[in-house]
C-alpha atoms as a PDB file:
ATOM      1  CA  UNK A   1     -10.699   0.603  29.430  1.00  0.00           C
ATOM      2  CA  UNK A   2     -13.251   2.901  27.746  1.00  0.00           C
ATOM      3  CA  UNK A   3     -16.424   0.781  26.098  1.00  0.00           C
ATOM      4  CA  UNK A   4     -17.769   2.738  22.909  1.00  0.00           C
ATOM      5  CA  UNK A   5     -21.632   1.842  22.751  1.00  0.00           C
ATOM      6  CA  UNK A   6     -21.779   1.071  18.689  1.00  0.00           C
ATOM      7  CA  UNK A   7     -22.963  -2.141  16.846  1.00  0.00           C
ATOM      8  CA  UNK A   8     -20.664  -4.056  15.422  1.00  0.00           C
ATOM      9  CA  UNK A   9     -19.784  -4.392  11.745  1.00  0.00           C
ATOM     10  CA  UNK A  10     -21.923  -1.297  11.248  1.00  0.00           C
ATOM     11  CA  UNK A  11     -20.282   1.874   9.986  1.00  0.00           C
ATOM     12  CA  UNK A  12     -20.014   3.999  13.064  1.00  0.00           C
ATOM     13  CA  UNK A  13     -18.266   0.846  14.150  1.00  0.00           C
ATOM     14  CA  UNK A  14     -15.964   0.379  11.404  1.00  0.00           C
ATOM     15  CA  UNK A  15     -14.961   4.054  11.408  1.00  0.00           C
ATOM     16  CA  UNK A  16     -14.448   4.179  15.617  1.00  0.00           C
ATOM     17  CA  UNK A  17     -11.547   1.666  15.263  1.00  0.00           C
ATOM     18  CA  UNK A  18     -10.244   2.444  11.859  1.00  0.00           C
ATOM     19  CA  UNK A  19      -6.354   3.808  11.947  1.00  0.00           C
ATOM     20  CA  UNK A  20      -5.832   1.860  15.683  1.00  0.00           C
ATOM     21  CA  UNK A  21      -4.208  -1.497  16.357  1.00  0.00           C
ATOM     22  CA  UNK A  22      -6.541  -3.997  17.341  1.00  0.00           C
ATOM     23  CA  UNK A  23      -6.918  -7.317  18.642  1.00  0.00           C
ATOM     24  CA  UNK A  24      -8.611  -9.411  15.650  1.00  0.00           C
ATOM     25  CA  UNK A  25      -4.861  -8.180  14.213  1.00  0.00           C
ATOM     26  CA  UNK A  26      -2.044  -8.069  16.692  1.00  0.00           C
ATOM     27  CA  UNK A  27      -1.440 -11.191  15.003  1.00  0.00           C
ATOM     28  CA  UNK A  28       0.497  -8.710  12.411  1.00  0.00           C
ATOM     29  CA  UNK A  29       2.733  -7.405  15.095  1.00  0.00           C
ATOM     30  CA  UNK A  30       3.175 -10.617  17.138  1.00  0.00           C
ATOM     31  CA  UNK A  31       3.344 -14.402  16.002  1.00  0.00           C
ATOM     32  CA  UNK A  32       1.297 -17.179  18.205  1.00  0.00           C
ATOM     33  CA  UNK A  33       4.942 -17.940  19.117  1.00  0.00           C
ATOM     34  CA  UNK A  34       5.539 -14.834  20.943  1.00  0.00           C
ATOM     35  CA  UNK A  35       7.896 -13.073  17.347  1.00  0.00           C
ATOM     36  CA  UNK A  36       7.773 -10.707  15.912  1.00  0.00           C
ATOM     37  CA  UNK A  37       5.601 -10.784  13.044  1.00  0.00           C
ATOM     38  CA  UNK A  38       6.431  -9.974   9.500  1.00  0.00           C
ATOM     39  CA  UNK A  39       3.609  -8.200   8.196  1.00  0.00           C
ATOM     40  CA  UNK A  40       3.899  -5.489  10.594  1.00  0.00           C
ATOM     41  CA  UNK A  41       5.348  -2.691   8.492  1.00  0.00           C
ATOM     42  CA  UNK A  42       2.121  -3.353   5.799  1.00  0.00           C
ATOM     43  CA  UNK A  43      -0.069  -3.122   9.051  1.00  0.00           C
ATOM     44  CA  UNK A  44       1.657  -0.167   9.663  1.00  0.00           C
ATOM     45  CA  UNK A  45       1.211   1.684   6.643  1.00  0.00           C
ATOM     46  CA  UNK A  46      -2.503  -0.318   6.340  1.00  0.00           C
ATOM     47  CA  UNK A  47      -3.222   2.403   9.162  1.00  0.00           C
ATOM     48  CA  UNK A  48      -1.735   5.449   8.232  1.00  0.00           C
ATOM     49  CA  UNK A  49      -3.475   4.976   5.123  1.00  0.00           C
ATOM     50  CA  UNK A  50      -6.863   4.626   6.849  1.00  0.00           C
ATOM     51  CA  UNK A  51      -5.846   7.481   9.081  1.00  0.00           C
ATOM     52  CA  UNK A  52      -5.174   9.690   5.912  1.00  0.00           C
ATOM     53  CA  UNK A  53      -8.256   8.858   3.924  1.00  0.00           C
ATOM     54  CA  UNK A  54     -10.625   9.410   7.461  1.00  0.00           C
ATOM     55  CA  UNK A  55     -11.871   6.261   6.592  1.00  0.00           C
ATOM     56  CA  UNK A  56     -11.569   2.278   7.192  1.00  0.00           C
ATOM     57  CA  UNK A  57     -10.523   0.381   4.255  1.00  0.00           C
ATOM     58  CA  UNK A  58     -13.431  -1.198   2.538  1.00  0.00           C
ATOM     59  CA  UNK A  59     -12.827  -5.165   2.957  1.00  0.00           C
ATOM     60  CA  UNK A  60     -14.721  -7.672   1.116  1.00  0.00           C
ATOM     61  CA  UNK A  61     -17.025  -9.767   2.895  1.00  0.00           C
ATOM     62  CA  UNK A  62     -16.642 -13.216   2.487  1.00  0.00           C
ATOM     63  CA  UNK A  63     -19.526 -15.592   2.914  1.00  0.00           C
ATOM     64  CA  UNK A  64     -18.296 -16.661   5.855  1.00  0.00           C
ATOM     65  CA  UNK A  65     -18.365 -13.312   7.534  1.00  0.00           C
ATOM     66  CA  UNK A  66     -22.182 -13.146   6.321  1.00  0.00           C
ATOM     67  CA  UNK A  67     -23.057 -16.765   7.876  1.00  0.00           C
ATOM     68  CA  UNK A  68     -21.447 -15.494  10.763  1.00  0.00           C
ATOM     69  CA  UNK A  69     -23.531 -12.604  11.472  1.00  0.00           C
ATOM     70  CA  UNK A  70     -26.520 -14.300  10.636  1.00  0.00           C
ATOM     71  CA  UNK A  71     -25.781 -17.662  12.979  1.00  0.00           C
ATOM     72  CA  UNK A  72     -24.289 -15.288  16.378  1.00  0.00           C
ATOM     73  CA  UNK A  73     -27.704 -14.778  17.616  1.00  0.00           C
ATOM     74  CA  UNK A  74     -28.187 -18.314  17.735  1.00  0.00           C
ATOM     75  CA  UNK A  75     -24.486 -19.182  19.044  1.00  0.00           C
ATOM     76  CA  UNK A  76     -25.374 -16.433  21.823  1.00  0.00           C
ATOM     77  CA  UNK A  77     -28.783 -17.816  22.559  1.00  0.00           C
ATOM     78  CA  UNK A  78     -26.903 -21.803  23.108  1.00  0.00           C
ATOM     79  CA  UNK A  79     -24.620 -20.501  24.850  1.00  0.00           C
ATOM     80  CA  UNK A  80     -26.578 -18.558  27.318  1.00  0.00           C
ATOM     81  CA  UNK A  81     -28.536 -21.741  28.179  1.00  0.00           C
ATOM     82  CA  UNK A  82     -26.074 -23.872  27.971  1.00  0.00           C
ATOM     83  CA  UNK A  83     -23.742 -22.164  30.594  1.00  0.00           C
ATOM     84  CA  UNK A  84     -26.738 -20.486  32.590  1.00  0.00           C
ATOM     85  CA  UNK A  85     -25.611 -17.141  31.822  1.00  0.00           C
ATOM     86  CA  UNK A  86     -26.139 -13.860  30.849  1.00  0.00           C
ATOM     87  CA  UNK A  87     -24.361 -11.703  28.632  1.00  0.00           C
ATOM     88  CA  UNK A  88     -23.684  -7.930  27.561  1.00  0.00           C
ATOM     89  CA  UNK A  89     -23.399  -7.241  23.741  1.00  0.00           C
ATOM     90  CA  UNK A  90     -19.978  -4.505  23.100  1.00  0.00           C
ATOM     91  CA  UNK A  91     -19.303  -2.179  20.488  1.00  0.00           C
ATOM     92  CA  UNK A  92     -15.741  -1.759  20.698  1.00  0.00           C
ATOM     93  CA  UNK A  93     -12.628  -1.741  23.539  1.00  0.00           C
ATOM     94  CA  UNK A  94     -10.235   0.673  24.100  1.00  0.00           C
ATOM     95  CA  UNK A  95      -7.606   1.484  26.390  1.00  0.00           C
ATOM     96  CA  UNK A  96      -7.435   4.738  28.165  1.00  0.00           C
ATOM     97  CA  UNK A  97      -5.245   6.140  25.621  1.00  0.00           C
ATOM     98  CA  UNK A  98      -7.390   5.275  22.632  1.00  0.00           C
ATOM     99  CA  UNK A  99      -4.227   3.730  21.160  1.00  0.00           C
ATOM    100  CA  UNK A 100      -5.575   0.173  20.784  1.00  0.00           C
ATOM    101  CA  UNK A 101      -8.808  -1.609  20.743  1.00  0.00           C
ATOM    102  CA  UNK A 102     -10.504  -4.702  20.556  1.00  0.00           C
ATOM    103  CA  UNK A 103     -14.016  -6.337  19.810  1.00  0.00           C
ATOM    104  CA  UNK A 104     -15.049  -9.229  21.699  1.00  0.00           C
ATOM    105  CA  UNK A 105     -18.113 -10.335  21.256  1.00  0.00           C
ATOM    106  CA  UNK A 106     -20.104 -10.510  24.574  1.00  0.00           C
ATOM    107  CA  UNK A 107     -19.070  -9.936  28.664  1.00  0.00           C
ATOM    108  CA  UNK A 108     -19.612 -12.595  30.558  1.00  0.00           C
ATOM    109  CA  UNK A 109     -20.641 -11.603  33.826  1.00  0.00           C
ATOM    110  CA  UNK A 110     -18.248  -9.591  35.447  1.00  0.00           C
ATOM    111  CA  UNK A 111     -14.707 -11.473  34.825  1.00  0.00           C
ATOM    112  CA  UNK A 112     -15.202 -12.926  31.212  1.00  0.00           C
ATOM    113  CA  UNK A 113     -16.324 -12.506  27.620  1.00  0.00           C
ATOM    114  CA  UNK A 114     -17.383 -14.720  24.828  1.00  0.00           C
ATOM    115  CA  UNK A 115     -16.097 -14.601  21.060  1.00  0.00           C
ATOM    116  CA  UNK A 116     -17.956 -16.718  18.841  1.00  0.00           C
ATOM    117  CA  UNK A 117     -16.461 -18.034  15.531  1.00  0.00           C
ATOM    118  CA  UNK A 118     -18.567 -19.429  12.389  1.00  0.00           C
ATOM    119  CA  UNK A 119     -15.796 -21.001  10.583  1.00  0.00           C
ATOM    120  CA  UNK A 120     -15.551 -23.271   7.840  1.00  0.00           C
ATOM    121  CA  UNK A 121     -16.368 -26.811   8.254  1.00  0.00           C
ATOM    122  CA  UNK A 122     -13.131 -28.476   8.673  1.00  0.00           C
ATOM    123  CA  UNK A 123     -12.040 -25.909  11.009  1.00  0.00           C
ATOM    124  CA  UNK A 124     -15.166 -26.719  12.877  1.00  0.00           C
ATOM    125  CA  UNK A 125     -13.942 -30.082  13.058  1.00  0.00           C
ATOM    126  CA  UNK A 126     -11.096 -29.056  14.637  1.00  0.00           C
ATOM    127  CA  UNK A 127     -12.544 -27.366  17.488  1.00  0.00           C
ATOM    128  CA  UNK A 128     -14.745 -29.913  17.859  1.00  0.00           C
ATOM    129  CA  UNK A 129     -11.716 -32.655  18.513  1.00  0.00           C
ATOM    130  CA  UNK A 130      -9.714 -29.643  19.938  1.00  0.00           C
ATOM    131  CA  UNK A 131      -6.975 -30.774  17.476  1.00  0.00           C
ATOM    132  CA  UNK A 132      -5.183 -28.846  14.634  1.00  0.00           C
ATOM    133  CA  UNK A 133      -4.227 -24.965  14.832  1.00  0.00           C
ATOM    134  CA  UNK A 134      -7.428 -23.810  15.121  1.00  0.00           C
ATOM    135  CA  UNK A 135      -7.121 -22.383  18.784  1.00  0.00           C
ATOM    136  CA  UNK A 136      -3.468 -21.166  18.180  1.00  0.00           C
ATOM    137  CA  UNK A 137      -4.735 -19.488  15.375  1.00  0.00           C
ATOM    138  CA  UNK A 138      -7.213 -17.085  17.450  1.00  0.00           C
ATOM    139  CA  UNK A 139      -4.754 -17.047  20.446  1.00  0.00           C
ATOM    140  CA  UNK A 140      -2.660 -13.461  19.644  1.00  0.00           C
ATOM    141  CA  UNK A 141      -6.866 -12.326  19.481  1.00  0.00           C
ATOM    142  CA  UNK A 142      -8.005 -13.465  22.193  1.00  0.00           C
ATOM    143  CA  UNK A 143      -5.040 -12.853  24.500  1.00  0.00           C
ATOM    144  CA  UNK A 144      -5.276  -8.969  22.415  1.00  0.00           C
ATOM    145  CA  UNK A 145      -8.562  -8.850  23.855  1.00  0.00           C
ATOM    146  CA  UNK A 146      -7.642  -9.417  27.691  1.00  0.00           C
ATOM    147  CA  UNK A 147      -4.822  -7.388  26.910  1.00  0.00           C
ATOM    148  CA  UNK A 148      -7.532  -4.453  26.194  1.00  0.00           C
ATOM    149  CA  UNK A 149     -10.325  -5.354  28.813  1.00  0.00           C
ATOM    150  CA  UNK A 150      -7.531  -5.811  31.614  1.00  0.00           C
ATOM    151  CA  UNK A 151     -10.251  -6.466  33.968  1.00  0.00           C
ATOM    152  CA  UNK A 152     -11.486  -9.795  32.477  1.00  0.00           C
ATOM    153  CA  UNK A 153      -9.742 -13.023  33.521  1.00  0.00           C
ATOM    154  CA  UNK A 154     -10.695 -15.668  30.735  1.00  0.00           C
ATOM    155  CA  UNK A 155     -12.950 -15.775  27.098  1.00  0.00           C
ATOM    156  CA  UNK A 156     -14.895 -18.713  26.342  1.00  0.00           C
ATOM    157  CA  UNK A 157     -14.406 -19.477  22.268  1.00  0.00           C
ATOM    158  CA  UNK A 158     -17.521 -20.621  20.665  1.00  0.00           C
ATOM    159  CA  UNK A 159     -17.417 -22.387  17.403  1.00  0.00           C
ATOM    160  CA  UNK A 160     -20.620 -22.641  16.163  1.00  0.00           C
ATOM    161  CA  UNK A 161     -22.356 -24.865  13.033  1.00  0.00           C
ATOM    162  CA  UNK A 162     -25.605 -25.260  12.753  1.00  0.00           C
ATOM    163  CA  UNK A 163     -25.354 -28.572  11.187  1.00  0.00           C
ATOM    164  CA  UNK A 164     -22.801 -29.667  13.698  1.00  0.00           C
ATOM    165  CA  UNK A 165     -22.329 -30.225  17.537  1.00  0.00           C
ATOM    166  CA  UNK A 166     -20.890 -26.707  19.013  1.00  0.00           C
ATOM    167  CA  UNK A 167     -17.532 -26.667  20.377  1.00  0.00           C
ATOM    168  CA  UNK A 168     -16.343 -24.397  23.444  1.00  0.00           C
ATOM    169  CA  UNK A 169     -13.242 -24.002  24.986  1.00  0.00           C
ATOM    170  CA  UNK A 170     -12.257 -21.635  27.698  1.00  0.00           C
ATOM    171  CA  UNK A 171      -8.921 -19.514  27.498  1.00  0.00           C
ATOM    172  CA  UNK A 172      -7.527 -18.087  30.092  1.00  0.00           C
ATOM    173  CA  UNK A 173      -5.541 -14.790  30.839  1.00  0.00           C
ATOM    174  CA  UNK A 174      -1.652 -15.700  30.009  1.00  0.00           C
ATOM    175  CA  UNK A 175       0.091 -13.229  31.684  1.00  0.00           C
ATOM    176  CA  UNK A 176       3.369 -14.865  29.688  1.00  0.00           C
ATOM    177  CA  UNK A 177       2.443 -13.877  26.775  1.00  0.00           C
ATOM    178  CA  UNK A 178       1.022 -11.241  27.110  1.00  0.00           C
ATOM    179  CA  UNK A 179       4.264 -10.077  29.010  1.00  0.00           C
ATOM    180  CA  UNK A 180       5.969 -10.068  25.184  1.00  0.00           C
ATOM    181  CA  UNK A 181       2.084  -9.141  23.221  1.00  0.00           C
ATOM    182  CA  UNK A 182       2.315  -5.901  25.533  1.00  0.00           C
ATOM    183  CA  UNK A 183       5.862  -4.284  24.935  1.00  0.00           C
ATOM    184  CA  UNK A 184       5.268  -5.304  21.064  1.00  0.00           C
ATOM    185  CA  UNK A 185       2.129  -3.693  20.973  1.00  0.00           C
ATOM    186  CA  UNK A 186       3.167  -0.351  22.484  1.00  0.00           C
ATOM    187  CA  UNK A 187       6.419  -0.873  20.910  1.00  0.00           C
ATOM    188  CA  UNK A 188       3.873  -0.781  17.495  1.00  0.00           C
ATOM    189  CA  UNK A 189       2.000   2.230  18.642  1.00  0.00           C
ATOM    190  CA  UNK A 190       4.813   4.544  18.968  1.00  0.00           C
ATOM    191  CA  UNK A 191       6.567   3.624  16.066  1.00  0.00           C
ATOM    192  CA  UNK A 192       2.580   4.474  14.229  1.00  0.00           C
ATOM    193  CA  UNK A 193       2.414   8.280  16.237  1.00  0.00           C
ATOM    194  CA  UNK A 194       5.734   8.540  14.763  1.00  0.00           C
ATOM    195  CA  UNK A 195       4.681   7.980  11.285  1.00  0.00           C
ATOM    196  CA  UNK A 196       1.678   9.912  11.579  1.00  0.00           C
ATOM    197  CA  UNK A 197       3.432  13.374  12.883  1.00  0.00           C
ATOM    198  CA  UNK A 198       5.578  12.688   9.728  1.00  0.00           C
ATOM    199  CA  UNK A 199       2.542  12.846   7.295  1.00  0.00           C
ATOM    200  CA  UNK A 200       1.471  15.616   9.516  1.00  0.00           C
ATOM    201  CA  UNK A 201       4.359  17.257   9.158  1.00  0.00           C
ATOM    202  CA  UNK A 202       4.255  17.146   5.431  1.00  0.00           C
ATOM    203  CA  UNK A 203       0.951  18.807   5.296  1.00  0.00           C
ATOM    204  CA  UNK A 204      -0.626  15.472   4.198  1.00  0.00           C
ATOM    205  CA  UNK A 205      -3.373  16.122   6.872  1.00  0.00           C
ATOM    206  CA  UNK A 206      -4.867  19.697   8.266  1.00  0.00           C
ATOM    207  CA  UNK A 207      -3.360  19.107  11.393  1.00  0.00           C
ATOM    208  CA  UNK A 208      -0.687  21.648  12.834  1.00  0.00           C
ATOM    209  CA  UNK A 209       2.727  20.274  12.530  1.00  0.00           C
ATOM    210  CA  UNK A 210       4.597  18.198  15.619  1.00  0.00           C
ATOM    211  CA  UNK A 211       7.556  17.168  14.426  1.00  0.00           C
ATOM    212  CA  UNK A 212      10.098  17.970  11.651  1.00  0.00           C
ATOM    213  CA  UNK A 213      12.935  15.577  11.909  1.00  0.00           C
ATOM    214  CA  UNK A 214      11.185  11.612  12.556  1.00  0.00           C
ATOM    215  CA  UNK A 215      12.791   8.417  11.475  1.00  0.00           C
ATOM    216  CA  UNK A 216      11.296   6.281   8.783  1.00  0.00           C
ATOM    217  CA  UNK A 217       9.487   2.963   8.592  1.00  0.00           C
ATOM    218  CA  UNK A 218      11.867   1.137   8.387  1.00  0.00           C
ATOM    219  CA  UNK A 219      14.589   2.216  10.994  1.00  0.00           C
ATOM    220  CA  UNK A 220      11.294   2.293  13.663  1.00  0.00           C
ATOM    221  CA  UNK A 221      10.168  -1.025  12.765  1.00  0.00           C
ATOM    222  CA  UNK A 222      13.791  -2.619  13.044  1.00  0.00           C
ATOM    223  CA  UNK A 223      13.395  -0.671  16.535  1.00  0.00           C
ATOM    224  CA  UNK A 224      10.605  -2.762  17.364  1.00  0.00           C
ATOM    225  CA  UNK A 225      11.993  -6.156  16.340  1.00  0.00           C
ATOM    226  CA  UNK A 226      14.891  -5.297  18.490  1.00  0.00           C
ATOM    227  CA  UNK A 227      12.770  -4.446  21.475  1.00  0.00           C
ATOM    228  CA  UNK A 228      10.421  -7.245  21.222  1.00  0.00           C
ATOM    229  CA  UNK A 229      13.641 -10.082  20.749  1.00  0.00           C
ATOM    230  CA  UNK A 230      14.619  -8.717  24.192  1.00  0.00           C
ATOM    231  CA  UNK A 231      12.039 -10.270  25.977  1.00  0.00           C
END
């Protein structure tokens, strides 16, 4: 695991993990329900693209991604009392490789890390009774993120309203799943190096040429499916 020492959501941030896999979408790859997802070939190309312009795609943000940068310092500062704990901001995850990468909010000590979430009320709620698909919804995440920081054990989900009780749940390392999220995502990484020799290749980027002859898309991605339905 390599840390990169950046703040998030600024642009040195933004342009460390564009044109990677990560976490907050190996939801795209794999479903909650350990298939294969599909909206992986538009992630795929979602990449390349980003990889071709030398750029992340500009995204709109919503105002929920604005009340949740402006409420984490006071999620952090609850939980850190709350729990009797310190904690380490990060920039952003990767593995060894630099293939994939994930942001989690905080380490937690030494064996886990903290994401916090500022969602919408009703979704809130749903924390709060620990009811709904609020928690499944995060799981391919969270589980993405363990997958990255192989050293942590567990993440501690904080939803956080600042009207509204806060709700935390601890998640565990699932080794099950993340027995199928693993092949799928290198499965999804290969299948992106193969795509990106091809632009090479066809002096789309001033890179020197790998690889002439490289299947397409499509016949990669059915690759994948097939790989991942194995397990």
């Amino acid at each position: 695991m390599i840390i990169h020492n950046c703040i998030q959501g600024t642009s040195e941030w933004l342009e460390i993990r564009a044109g990677i896999p990560t976490a907050s979408a190996f939801d795209m790859i794999l479903t909650p329900g350990g298939k294969p997802s599909k909206s992986a070939e538009r992630y795929l190309y979602t990449l390349l693209a980003e990889r071709l312009m030398g750029h992340p795609i500009t995204e709109h943000v919503s105002m929920w991604m604005r009340r949740g940068s402006e409420e984490e310092r006071n999620a952090v500062a609850f939980y850190e009392l709350q729990c009797d704990q310190d904690t380490t901001p990060i920039g952003f995850l990767t593995n060894d490789d630099g293939t994939i990468g994930a942001s989690p909010d905080r380490f937690v000590g030494e064996h886990g890390m903290l994401e916090i979430k500022v969602p919408s009320e009703y979704i809130h709620l749903e924390y709060l009774m620990q009811t709904g698909s609020a928690y499944e919804n995060y799981k391919v995440q969270v589980q993405g993120q363990l997958l990255v920081a192989e050293d942590r054990q567990w993440t501690d989900v904080l939803s956080w309203h600042p009207e509204l009780p806060p709700a935390l749940i601890r998640i565990e390392r699932d080794e099950k799943f993340l027995a199928l999220l693993r092949p799928a995502v290198e499965a999804f990484s290969r299948v992106l190096e193969e795509q990106w020799r091809l632009c090479v290749s066809r002096g789309w980027v001033s890179e020197k040429p790998q690889e002439s002859h490289v299947k397409t898309a499509s016949d990669l991605m059915k690759e994948v499916l097939i790989e991942v339905s194995k397990k």
